[in-house]
PDB file of N, CA and C in Angstrom:
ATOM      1  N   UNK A   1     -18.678   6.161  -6.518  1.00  0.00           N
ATOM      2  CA  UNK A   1     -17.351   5.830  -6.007  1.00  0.00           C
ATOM      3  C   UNK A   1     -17.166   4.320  -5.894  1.00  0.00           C
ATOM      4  N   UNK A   2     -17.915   3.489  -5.641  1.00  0.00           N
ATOM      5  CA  UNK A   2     -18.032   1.808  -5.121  1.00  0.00           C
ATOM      6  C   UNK A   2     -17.951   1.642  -6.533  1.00  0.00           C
ATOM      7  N   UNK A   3     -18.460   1.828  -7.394  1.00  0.00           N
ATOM      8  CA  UNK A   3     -17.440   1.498  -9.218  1.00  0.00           C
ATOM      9  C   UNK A   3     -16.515   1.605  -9.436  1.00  0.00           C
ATOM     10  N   UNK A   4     -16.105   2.434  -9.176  1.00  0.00           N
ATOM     11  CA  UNK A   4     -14.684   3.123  -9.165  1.00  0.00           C
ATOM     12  C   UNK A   4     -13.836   1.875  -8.361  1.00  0.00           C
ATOM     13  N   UNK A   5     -14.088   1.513  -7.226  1.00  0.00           N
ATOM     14  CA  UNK A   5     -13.530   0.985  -6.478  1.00  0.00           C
ATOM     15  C   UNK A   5     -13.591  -0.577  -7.184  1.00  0.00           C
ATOM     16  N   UNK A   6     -14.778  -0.979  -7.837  1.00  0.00           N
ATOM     17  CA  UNK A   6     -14.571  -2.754  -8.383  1.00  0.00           C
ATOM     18  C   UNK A   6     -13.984  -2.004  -9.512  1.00  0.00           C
ATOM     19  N   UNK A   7     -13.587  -1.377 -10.195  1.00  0.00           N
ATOM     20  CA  UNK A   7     -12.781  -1.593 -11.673  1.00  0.00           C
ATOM     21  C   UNK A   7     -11.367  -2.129 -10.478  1.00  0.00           C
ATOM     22  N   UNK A   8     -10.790  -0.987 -10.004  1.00  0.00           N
ATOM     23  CA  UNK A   8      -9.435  -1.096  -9.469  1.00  0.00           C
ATOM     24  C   UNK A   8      -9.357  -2.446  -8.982  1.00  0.00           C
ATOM     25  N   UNK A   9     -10.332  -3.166  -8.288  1.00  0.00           N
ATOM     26  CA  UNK A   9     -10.486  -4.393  -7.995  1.00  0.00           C
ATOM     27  C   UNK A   9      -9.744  -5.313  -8.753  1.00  0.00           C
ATOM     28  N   UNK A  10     -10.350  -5.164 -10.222  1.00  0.00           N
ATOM     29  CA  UNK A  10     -10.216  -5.627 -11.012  1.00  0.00           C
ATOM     30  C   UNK A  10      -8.472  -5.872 -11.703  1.00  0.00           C
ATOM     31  N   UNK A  11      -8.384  -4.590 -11.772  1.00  0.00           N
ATOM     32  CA  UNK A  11      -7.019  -4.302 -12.554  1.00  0.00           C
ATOM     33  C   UNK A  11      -5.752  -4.383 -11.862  1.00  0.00           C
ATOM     34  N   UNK A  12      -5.966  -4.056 -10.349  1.00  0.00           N
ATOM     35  CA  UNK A  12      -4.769  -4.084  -9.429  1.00  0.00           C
ATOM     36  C   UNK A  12      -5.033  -5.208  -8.338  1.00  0.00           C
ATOM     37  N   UNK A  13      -3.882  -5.702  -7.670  1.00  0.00           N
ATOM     38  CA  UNK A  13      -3.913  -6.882  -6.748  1.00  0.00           C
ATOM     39  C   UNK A  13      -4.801  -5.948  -4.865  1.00  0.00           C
ATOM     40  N   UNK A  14      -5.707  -6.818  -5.162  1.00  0.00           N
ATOM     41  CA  UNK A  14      -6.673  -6.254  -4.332  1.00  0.00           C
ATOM     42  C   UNK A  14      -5.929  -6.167  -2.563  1.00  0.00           C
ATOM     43  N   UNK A  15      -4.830  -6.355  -2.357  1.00  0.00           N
ATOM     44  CA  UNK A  15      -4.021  -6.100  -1.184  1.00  0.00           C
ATOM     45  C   UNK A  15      -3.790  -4.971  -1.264  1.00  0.00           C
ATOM     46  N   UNK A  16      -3.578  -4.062  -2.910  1.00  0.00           N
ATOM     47  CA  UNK A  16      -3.494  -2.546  -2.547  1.00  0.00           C
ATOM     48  C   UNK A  16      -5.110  -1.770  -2.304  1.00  0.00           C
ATOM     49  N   UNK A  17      -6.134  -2.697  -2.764  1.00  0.00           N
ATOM     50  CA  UNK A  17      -7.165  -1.562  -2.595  1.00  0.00           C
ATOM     51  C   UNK A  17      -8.226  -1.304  -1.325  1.00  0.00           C
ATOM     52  N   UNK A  18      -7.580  -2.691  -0.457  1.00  0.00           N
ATOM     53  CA  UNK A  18      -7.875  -3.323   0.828  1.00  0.00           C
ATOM     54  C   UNK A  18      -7.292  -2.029   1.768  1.00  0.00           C
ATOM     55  N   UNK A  19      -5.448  -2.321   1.571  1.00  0.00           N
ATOM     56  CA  UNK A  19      -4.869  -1.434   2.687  1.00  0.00           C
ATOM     57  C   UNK A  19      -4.424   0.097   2.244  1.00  0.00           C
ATOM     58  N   UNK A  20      -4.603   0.654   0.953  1.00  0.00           N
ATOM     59  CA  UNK A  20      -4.117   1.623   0.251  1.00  0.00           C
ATOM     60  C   UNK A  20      -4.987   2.536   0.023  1.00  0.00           C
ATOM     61  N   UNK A  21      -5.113   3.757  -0.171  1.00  0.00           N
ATOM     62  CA  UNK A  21      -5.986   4.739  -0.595  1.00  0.00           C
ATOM     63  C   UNK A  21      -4.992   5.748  -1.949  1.00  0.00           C
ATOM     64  N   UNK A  22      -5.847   5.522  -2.592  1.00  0.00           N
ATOM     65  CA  UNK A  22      -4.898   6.228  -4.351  1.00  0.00           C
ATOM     66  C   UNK A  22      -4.962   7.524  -3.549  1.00  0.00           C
ATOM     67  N   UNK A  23      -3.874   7.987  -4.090  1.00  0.00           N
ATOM     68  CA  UNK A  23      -4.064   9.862  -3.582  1.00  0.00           C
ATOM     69  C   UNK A  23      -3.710  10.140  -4.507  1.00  0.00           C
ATOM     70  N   UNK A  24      -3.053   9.497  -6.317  1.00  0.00           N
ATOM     71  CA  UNK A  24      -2.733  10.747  -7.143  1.00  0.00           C
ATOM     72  C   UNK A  24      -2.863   9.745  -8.433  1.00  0.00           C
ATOM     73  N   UNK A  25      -2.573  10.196  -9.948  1.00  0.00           N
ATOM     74  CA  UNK A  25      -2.522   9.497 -10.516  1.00  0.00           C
ATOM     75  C   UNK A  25      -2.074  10.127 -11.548  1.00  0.00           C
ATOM     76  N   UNK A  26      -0.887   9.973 -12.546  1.00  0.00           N
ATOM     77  CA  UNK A  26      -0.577  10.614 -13.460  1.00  0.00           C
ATOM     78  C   UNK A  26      -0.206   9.892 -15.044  1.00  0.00           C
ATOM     79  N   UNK A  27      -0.583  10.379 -15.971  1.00  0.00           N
ATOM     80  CA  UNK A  27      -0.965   9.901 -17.178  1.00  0.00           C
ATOM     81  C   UNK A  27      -0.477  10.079 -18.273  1.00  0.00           C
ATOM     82  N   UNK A  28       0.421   9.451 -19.564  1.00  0.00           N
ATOM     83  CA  UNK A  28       1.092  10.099 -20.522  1.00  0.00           C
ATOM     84  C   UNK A  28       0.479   8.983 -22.058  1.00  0.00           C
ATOM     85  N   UNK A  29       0.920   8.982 -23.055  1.00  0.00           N
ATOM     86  CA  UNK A  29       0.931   8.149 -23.935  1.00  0.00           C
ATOM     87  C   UNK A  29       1.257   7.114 -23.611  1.00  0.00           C
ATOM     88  N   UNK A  30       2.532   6.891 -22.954  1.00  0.00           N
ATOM     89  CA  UNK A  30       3.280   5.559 -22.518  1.00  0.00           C
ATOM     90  C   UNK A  30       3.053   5.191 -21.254  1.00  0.00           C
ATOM     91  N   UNK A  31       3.029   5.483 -20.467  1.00  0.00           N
ATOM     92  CA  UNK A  31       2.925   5.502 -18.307  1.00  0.00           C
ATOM     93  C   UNK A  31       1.982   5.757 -18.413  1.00  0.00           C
ATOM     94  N   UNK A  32       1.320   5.133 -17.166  1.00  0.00           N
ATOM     95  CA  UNK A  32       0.709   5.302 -16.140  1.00  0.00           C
ATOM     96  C   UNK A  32       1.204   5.307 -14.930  1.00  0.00           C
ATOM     97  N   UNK A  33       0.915   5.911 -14.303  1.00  0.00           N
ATOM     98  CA  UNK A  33       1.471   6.222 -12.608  1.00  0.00           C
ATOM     99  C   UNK A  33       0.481   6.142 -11.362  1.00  0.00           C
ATOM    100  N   UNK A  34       0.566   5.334 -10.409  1.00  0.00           N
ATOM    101  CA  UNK A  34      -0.197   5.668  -9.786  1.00  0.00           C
ATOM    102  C   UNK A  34       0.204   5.478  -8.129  1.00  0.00           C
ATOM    103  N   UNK A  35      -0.126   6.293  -6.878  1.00  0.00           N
ATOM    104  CA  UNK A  35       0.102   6.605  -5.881  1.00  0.00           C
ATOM    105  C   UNK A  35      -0.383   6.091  -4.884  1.00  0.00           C
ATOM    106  N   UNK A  36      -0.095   5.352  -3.398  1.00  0.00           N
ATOM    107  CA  UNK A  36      -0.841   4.563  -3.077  1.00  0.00           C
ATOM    108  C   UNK A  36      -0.623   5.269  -1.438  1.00  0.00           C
ATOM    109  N   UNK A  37      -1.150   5.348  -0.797  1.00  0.00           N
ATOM    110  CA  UNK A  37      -0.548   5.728   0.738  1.00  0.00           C
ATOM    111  C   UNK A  37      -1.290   4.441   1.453  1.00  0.00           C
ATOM    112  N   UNK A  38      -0.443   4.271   2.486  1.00  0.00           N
ATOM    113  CA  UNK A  38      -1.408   3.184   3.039  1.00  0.00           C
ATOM    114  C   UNK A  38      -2.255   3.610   4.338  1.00  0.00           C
ATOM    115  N   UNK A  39      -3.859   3.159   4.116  1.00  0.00           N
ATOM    116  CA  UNK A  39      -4.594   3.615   5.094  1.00  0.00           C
ATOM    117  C   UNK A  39      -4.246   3.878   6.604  1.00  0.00           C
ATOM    118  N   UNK A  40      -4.823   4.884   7.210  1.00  0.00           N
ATOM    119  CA  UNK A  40      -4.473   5.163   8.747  1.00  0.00           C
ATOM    120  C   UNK A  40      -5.483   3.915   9.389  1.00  0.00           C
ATOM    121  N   UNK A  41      -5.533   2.832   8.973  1.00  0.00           N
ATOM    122  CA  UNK A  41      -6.004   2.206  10.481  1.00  0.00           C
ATOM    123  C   UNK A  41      -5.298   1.073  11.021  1.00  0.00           C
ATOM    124  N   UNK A  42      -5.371   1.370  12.473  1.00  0.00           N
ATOM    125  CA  UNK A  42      -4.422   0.120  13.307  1.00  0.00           C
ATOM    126  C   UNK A  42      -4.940  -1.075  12.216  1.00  0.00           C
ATOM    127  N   UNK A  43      -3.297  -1.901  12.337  1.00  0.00           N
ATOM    128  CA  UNK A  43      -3.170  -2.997  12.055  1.00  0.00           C
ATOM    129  C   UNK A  43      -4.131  -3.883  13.169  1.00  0.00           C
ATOM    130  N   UNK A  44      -3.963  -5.118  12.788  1.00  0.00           N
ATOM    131  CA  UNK A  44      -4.703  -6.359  13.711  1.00  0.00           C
ATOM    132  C   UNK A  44      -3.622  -6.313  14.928  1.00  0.00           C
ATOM    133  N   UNK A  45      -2.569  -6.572  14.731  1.00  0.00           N
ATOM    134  CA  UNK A  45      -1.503  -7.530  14.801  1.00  0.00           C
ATOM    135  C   UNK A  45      -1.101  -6.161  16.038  1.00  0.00           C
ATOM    136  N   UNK A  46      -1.624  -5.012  15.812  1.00  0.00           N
ATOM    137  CA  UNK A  46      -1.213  -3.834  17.193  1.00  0.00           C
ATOM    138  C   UNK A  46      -2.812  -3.764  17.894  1.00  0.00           C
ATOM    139  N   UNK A  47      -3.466  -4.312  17.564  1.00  0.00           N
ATOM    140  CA  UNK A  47      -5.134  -3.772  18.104  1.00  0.00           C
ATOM    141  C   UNK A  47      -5.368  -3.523  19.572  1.00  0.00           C
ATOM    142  N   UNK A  48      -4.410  -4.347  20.229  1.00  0.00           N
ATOM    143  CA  UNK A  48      -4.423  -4.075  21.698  1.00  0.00           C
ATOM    144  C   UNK A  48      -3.468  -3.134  22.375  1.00  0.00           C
ATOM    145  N   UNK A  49      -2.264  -2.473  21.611  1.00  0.00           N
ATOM    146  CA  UNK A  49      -1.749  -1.622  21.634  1.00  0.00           C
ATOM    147  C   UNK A  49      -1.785  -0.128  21.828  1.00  0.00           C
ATOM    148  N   UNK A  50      -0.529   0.056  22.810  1.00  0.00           N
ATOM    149  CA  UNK A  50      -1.192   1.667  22.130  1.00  0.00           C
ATOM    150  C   UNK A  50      -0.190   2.763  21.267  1.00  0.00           C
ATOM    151  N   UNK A  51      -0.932   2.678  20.114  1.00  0.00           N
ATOM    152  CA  UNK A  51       0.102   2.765  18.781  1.00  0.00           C
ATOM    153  C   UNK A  51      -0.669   4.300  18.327  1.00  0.00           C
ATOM    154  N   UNK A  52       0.020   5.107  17.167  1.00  0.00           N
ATOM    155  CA  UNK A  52      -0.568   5.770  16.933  1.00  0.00           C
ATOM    156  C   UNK A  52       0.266   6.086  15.482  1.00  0.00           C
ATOM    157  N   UNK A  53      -0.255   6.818  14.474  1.00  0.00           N
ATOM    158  CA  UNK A  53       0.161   6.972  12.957  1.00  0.00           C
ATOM    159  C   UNK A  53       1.409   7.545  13.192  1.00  0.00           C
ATOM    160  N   UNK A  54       2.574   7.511  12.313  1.00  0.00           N
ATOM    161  CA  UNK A  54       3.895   8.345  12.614  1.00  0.00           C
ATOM    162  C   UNK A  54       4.259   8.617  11.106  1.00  0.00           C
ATOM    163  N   UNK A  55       3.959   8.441  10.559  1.00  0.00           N
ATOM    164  CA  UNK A  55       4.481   9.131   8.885  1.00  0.00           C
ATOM    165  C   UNK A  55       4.319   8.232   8.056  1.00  0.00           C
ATOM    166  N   UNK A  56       5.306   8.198   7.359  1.00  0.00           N
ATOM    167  CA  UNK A  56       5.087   7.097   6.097  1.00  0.00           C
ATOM    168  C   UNK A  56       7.011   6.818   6.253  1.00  0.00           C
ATOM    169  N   UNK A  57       7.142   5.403   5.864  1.00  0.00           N
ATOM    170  CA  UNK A  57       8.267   4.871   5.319  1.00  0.00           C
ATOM    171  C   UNK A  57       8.674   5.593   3.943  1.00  0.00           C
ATOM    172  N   UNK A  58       9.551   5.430   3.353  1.00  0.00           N
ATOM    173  CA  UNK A  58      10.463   5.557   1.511  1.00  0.00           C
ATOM    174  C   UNK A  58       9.321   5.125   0.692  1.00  0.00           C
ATOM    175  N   UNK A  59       8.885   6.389   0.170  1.00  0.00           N
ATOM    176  CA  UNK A  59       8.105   5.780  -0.944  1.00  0.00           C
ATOM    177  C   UNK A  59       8.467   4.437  -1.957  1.00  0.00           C
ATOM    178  N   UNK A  60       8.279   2.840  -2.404  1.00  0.00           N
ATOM    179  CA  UNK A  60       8.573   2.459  -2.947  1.00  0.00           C
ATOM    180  C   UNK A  60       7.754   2.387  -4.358  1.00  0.00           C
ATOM    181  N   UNK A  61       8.732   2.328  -5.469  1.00  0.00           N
ATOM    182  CA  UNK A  61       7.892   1.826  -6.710  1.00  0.00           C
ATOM    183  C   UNK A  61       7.638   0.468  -7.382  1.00  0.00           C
ATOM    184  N   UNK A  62       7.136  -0.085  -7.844  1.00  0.00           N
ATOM    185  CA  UNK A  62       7.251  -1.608  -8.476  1.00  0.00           C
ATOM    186  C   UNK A  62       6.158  -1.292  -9.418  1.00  0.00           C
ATOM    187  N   UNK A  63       7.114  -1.899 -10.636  1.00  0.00           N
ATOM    188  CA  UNK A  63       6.056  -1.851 -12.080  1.00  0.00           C
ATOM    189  C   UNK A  63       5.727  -3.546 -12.000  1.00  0.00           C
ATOM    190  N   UNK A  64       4.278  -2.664 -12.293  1.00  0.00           N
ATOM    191  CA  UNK A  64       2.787  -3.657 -12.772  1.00  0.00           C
ATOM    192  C   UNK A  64       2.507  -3.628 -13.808  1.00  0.00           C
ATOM    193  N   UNK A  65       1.688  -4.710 -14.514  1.00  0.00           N
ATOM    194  CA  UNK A  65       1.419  -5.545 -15.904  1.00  0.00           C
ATOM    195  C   UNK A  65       1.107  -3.830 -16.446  1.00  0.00           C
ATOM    196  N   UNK A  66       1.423  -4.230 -17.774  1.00  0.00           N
ATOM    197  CA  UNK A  66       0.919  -3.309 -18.649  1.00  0.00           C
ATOM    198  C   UNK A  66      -0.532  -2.518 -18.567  1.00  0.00           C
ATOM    199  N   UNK A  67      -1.396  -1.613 -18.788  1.00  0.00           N
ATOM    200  CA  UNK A  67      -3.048  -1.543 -19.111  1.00  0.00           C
ATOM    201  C   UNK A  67      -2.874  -0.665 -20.466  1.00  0.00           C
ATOM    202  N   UNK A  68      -3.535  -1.424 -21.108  1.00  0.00           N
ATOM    203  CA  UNK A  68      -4.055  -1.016 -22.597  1.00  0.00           C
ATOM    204  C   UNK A  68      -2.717  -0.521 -23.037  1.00  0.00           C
ATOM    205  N   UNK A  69      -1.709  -1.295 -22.547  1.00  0.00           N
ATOM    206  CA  UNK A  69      -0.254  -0.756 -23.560  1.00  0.00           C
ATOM    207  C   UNK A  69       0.529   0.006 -22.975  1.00  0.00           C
ATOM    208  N   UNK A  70      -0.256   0.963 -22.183  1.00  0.00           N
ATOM    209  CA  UNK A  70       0.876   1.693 -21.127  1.00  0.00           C
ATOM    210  C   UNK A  70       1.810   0.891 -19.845  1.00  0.00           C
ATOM    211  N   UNK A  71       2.736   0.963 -19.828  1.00  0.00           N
ATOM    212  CA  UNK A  71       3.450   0.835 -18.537  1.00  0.00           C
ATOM    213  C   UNK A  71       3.285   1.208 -17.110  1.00  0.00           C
ATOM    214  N   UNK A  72       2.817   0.477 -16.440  1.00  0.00           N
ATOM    215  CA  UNK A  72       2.171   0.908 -14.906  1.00  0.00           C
ATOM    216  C   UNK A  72       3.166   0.816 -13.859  1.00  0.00           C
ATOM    217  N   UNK A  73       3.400   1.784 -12.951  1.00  0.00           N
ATOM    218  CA  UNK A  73       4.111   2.315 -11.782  1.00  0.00           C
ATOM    219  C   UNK A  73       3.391   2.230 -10.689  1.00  0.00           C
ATOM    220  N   UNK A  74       3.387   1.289 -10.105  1.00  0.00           N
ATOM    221  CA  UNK A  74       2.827   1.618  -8.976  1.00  0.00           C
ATOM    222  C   UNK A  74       3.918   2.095  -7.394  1.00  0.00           C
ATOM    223  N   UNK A  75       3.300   3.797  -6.967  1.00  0.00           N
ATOM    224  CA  UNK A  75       4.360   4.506  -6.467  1.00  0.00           C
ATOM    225  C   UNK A  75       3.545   3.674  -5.046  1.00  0.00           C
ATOM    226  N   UNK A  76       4.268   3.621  -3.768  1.00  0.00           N
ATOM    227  CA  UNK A  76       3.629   3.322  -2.593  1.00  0.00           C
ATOM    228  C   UNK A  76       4.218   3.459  -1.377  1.00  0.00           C
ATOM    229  N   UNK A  77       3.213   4.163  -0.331  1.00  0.00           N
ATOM    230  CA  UNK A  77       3.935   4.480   1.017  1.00  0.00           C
ATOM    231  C   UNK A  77       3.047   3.838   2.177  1.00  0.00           C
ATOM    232  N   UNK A  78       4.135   2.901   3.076  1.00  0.00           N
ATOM    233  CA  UNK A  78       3.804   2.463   3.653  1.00  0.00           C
ATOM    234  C   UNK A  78       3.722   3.142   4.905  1.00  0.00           C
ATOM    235  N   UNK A  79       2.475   2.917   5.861  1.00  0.00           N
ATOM    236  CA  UNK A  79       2.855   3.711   7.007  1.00  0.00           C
ATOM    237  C   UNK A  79       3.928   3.290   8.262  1.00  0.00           C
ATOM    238  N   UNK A  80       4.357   4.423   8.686  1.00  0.00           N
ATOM    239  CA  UNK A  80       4.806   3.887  10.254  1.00  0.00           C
ATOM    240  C   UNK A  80       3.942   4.004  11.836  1.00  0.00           C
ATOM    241  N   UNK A  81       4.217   3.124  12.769  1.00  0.00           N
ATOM    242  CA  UNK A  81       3.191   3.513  13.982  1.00  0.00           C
ATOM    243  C   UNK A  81       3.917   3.421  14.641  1.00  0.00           C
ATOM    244  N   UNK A  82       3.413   4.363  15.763  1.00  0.00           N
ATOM    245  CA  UNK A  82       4.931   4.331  17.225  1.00  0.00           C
ATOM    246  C   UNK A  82       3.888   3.854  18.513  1.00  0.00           C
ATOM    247  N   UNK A  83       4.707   3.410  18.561  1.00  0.00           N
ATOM    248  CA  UNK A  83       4.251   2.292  20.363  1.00  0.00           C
ATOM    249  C   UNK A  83       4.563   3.494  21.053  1.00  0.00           C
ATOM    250  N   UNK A  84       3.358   4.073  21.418  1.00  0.00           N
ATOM    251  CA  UNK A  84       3.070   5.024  22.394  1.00  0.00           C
ATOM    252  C   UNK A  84       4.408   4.351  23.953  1.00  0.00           C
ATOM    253  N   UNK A  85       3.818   3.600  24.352  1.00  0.00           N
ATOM    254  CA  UNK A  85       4.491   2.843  26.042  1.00  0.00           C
ATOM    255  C   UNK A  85       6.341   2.999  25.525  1.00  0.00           C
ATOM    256  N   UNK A  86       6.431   1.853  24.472  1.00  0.00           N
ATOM    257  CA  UNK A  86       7.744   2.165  24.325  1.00  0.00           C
ATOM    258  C   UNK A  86       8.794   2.764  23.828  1.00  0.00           C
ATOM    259  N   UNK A  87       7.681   3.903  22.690  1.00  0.00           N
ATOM    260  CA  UNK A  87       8.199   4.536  21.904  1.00  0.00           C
ATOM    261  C   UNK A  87       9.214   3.991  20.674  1.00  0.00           C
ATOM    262  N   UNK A  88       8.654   2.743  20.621  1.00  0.00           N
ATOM    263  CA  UNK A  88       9.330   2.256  18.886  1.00  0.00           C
ATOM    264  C   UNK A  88       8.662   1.991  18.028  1.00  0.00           C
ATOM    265  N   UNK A  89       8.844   2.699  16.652  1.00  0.00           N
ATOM    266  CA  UNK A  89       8.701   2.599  15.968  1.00  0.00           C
ATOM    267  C   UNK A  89       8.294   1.228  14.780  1.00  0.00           C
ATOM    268  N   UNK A  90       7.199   0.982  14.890  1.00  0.00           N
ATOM    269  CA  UNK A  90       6.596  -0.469  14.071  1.00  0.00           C
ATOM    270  C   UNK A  90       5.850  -0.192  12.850  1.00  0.00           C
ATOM    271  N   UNK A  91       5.658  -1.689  12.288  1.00  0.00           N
ATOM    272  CA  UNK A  91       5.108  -1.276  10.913  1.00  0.00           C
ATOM    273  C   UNK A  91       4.015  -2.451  10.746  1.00  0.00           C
ATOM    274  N   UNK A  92       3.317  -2.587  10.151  1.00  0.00           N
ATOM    275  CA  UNK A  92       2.478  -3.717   9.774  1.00  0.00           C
ATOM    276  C   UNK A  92       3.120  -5.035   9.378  1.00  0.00           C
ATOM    277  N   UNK A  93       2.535  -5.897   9.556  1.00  0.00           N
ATOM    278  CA  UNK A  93       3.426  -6.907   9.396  1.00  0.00           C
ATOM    279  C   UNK A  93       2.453  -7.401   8.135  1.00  0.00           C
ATOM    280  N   UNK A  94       3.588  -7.495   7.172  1.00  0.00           N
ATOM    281  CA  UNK A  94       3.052  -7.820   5.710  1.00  0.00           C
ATOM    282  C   UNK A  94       3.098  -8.939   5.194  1.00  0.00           C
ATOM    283  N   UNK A  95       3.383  -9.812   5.748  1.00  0.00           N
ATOM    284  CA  UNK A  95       3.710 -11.697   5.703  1.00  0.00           C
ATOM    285  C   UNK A  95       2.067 -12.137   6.572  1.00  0.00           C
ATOM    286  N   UNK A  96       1.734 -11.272   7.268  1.00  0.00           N
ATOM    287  CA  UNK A  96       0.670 -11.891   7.441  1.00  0.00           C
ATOM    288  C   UNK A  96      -0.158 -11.410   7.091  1.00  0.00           C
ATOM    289  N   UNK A  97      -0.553  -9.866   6.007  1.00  0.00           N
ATOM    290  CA  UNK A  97      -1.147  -9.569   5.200  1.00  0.00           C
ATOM    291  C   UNK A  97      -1.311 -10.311   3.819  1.00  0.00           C
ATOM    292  N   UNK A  98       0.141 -10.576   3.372  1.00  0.00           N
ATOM    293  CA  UNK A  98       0.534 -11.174   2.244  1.00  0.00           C
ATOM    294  C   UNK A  98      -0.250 -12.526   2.160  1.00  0.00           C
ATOM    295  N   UNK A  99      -0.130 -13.357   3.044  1.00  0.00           N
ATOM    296  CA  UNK A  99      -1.056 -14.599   2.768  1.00  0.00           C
ATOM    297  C   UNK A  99      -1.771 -15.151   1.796  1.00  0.00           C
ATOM    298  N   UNK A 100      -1.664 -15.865   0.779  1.00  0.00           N
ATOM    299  CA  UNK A 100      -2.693 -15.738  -0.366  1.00  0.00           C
ATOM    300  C   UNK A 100      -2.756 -14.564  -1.014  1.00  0.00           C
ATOM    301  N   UNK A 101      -2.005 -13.804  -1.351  1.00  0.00           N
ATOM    302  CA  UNK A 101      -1.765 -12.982  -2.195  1.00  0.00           C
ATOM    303  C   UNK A 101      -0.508 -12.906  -2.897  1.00  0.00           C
ATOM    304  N   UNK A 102      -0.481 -12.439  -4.453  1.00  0.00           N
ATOM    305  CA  UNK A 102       0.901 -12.548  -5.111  1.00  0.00           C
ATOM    306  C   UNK A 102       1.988 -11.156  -4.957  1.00  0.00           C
ATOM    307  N   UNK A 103       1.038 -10.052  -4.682  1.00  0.00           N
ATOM    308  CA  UNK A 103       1.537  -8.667  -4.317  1.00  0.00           C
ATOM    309  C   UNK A 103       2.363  -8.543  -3.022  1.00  0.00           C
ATOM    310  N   UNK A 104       2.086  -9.196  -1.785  1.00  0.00           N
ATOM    311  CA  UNK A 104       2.720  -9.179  -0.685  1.00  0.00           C
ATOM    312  C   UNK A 104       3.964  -9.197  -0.295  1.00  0.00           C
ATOM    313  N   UNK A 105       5.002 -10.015  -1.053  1.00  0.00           N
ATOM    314  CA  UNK A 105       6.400 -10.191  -0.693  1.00  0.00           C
ATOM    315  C   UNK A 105       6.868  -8.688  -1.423  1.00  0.00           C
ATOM    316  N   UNK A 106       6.420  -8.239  -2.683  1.00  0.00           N
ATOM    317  CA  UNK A 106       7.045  -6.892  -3.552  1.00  0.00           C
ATOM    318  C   UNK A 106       6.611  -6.424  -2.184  1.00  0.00           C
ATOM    319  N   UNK A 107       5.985  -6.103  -1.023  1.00  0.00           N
ATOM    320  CA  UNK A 107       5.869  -5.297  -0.429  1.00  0.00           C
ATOM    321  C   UNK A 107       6.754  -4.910   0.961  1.00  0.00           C
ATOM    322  N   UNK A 108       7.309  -6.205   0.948  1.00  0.00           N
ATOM    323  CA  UNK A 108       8.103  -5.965   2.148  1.00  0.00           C
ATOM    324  C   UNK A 108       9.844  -5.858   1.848  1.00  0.00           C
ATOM    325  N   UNK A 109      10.098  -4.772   2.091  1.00  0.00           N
ATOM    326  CA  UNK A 109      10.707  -3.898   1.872  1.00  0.00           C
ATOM    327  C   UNK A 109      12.050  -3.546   3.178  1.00  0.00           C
ATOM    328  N   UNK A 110      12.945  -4.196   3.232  1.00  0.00           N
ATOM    329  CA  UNK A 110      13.433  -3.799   4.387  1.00  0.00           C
ATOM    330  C   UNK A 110      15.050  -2.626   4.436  1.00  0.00           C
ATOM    331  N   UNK A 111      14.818  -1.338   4.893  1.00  0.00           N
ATOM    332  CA  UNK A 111      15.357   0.025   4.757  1.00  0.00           C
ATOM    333  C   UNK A 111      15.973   0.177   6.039  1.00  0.00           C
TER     334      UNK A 111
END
């Protein structure tokens, strides 16, 4: 599996393979597709909180560089967390994930 994990390293912007877990992947002559959920663990930025998983946001898509000619989709769901105390609804804050990374701004997404 840890192979598996440096190819993707390799091929995708390592902000998805940090906070994302693939759950699907689908394959044609032309496409590639691939599915990203974002991991269940508290953010930094809630660590002292008391937060807990609440679903996922709108799946978004954004196409990525070509591989070997096919067209890449990358599908992705971001999670939501609810502030237990106040009961609102928060999300990771992706500007301070994003940092030094080129993937980060496609990620923030505002719905």
């Amino acid at each position: 599996m840890d192979s598996y994990i440096d190819i993707l390293k390799v091929l995708l912007p390592e902000l998805l393979i940090t906070h994302f877990d693939i759950v699907k992947h689908d394959s044609n002559k032309e496409v590639l597709h691939l599915y990203f959920e974002e991991k269940k663990e508290i953010p930094k930025e809630f660590s002292s909180s008391m937060i807990i998983s609440h679903g996922f946001h709108k799946e978004i898509t954004i196409q990525d560089f070509p591989v070997r000619g096919k067209k890449v989709f990358l599908h992705i769901k971001r999670r939501r967390w609810l502030d237990k105390p106040s009961k609102e609804v928060v999300q990771r804050d992706w500007n301070l994930v994003a940092q030094g990374t080129r993937m980060g701004s496609r990620l923030i997404v505002v719905e």
